[in-house]
N, C-alpha and C. Protein backbone atom coordinates (compact mmCIF):
# COMPACT_ATOMS: atom_id res chain seq x y z
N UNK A 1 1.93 -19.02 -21.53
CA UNK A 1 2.11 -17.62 -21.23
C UNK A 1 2.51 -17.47 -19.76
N UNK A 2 3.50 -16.64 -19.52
CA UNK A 2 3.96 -16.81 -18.18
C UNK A 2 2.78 -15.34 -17.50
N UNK A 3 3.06 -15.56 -16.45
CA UNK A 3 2.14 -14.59 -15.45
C UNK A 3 2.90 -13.67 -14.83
N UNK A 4 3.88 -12.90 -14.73
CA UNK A 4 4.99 -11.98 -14.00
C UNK A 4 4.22 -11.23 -12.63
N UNK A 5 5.32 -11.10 -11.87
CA UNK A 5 4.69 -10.32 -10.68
C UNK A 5 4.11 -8.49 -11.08
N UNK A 6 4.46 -8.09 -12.68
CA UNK A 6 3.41 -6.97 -12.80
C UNK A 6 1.90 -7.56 -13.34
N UNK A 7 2.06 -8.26 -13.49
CA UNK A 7 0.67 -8.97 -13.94
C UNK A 7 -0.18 -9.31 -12.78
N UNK A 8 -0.01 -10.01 -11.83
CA UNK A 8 -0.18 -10.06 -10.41
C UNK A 8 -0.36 -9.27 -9.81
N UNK A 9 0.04 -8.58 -9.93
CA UNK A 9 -0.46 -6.84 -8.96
C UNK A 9 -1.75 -6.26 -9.16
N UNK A 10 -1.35 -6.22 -11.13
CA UNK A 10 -2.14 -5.61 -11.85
C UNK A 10 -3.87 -6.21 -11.11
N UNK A 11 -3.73 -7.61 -11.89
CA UNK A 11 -4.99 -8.37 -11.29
C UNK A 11 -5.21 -8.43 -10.32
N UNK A 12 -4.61 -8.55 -9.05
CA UNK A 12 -5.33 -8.70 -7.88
C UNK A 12 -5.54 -6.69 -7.29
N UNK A 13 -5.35 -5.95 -7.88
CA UNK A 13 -5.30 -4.66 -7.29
C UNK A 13 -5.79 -3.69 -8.06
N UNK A 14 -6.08 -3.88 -8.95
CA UNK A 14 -6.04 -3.17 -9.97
C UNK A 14 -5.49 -1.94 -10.46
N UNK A 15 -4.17 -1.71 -10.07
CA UNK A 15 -3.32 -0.67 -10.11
C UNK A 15 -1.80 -1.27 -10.55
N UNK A 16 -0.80 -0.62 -11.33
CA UNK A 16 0.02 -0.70 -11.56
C UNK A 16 1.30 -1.07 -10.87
N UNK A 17 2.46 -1.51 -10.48
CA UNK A 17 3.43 -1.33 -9.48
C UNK A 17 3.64 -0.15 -9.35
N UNK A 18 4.13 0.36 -8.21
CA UNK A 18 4.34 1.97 -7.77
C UNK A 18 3.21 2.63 -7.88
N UNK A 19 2.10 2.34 -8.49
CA UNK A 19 1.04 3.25 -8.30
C UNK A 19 0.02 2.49 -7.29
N UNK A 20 0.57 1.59 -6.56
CA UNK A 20 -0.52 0.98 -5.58
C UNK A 20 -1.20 1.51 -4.23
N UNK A 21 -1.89 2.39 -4.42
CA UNK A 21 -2.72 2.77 -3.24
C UNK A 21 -2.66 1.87 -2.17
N UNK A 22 -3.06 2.15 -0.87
CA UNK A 22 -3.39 1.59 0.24
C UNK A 22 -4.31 0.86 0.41
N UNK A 23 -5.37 1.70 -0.48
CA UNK A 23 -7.30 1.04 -0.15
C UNK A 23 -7.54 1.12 -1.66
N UNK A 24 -8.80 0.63 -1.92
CA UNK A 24 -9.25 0.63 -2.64
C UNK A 24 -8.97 -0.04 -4.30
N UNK A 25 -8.82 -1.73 -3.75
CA UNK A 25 -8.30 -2.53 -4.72
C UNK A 25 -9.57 -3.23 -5.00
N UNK A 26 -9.30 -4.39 -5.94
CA UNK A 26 -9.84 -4.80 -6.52
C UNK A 26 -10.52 -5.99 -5.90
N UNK A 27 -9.80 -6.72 -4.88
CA UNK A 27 -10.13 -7.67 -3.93
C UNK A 27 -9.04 -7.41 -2.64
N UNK A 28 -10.03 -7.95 -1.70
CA UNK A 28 -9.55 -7.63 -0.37
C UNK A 28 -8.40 -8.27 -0.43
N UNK A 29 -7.01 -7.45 0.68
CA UNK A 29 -5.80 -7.63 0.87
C UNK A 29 -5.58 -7.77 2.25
N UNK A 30 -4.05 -8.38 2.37
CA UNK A 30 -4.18 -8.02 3.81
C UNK A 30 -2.60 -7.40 3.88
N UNK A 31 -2.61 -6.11 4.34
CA UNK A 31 -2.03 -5.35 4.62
C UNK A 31 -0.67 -5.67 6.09
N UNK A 32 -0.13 -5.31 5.89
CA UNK A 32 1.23 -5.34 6.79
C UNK A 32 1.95 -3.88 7.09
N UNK A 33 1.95 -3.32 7.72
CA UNK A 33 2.38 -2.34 8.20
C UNK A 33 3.95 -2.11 8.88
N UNK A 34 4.92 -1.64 8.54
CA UNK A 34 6.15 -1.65 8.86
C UNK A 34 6.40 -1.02 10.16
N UNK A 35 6.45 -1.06 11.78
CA UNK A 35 6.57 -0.20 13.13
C UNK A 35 7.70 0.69 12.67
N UNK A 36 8.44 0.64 11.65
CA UNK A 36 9.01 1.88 11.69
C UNK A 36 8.66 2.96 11.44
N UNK A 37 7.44 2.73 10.33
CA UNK A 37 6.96 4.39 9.90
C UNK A 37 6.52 5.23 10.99
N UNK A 38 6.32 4.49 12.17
CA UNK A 38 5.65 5.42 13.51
C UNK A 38 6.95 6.48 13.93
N UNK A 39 8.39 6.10 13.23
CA UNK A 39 9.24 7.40 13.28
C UNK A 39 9.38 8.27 13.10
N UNK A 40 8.05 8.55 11.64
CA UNK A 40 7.96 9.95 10.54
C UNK A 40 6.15 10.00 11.21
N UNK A 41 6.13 11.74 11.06
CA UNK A 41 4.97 12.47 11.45
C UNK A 41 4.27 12.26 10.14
N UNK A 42 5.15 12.16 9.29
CA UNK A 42 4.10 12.21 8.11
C UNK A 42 4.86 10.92 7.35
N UNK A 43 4.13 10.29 6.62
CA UNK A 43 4.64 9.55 4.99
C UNK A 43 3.32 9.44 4.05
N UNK A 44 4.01 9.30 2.73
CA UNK A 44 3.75 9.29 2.08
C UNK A 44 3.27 8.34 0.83
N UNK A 45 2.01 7.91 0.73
CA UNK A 45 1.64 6.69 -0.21
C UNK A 45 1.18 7.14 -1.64
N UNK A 46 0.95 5.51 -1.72
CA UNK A 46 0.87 5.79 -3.74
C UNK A 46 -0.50 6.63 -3.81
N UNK A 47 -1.14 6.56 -4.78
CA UNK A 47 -2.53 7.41 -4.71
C UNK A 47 -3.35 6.66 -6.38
N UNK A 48 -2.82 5.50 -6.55
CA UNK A 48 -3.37 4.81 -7.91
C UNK A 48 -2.69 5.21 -9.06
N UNK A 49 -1.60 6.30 -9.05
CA UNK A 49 -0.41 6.33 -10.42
C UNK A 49 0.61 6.30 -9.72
N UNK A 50 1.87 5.55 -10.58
CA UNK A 50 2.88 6.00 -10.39
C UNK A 50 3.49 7.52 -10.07
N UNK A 51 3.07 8.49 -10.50
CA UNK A 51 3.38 9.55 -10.05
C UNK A 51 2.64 10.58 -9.54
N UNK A 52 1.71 9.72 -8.53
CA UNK A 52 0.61 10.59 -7.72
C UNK A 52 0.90 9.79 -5.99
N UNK A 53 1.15 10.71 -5.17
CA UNK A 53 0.77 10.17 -3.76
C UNK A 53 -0.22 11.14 -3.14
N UNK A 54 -0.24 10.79 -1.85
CA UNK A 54 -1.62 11.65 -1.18
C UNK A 54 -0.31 11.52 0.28
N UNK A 55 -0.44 12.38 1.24
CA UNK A 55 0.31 12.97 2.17
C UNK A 55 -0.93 11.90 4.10
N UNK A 56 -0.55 11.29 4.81
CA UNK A 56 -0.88 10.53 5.88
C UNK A 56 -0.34 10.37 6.98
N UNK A 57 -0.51 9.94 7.92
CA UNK A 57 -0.21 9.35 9.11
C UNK A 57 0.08 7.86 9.51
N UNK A 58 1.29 7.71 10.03
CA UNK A 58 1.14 6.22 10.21
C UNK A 58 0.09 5.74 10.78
N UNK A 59 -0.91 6.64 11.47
CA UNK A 59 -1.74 6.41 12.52
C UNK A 59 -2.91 5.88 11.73
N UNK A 60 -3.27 6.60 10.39
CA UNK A 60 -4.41 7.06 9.45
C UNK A 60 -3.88 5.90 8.62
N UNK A 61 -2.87 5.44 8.35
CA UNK A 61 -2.56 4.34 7.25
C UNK A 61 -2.76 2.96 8.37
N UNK A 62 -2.80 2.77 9.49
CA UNK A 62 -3.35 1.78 9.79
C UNK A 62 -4.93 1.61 9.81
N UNK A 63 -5.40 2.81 10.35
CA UNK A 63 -7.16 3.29 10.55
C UNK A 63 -7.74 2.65 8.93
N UNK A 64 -6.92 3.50 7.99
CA UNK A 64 -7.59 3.47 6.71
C UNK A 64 -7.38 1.54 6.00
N UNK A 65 -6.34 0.61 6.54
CA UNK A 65 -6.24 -0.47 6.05
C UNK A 65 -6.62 -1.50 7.10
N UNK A 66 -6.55 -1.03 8.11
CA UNK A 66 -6.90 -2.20 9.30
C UNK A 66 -5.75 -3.31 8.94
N UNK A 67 -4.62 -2.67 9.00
CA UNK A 67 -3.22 -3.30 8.83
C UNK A 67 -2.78 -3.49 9.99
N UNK A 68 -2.15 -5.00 9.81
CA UNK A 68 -0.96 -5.24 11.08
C UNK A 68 0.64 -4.71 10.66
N UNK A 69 0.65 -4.04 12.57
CA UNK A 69 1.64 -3.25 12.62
C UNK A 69 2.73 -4.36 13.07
N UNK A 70 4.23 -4.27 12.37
CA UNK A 70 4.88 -5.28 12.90
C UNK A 70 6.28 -5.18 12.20
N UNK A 71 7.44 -6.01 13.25
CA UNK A 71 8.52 -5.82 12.91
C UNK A 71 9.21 -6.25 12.01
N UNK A 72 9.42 -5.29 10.75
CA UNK A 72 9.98 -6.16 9.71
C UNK A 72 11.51 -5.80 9.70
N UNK A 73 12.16 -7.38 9.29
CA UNK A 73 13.88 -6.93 9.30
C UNK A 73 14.55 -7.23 7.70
């Protein structure tokens, strides 16, 4: 039986692709943070469905994951 990267998500997060929250997985993650979002006053993350987000701060999405901020190309 093969294992696919929605299967992988699923299990280590317990949330769907696109519906992956920030916090509150299934086992600890380690988070990566993109320095660009510090461009937008606001963005916007998953909230545990695909078609649910919750409204943040780049400031509050590092606070809330204790994510490293860093340059991705």
């Amino acid at each position: 039986m093969r294992f696919g990267v929605t299967d992988f998500v699923r299990e280590r997060t317990g949330f769907v692709i696109g519906g992956v929250p920030p916090l509150g997985h299934k086992e600890a993650i380690s988070t990566i943070i993109d320095e660009d979002l510090f461009r937008y006053k606001t963005i916007w993350a998953a909230a545990g469905h695909p078609k649910a987000v919750f409204e943040l701060t780049p400031h509050q999405l590092v606070g809330m994951t204790k994510g490293r901020v860093m340059t991705l190309i």
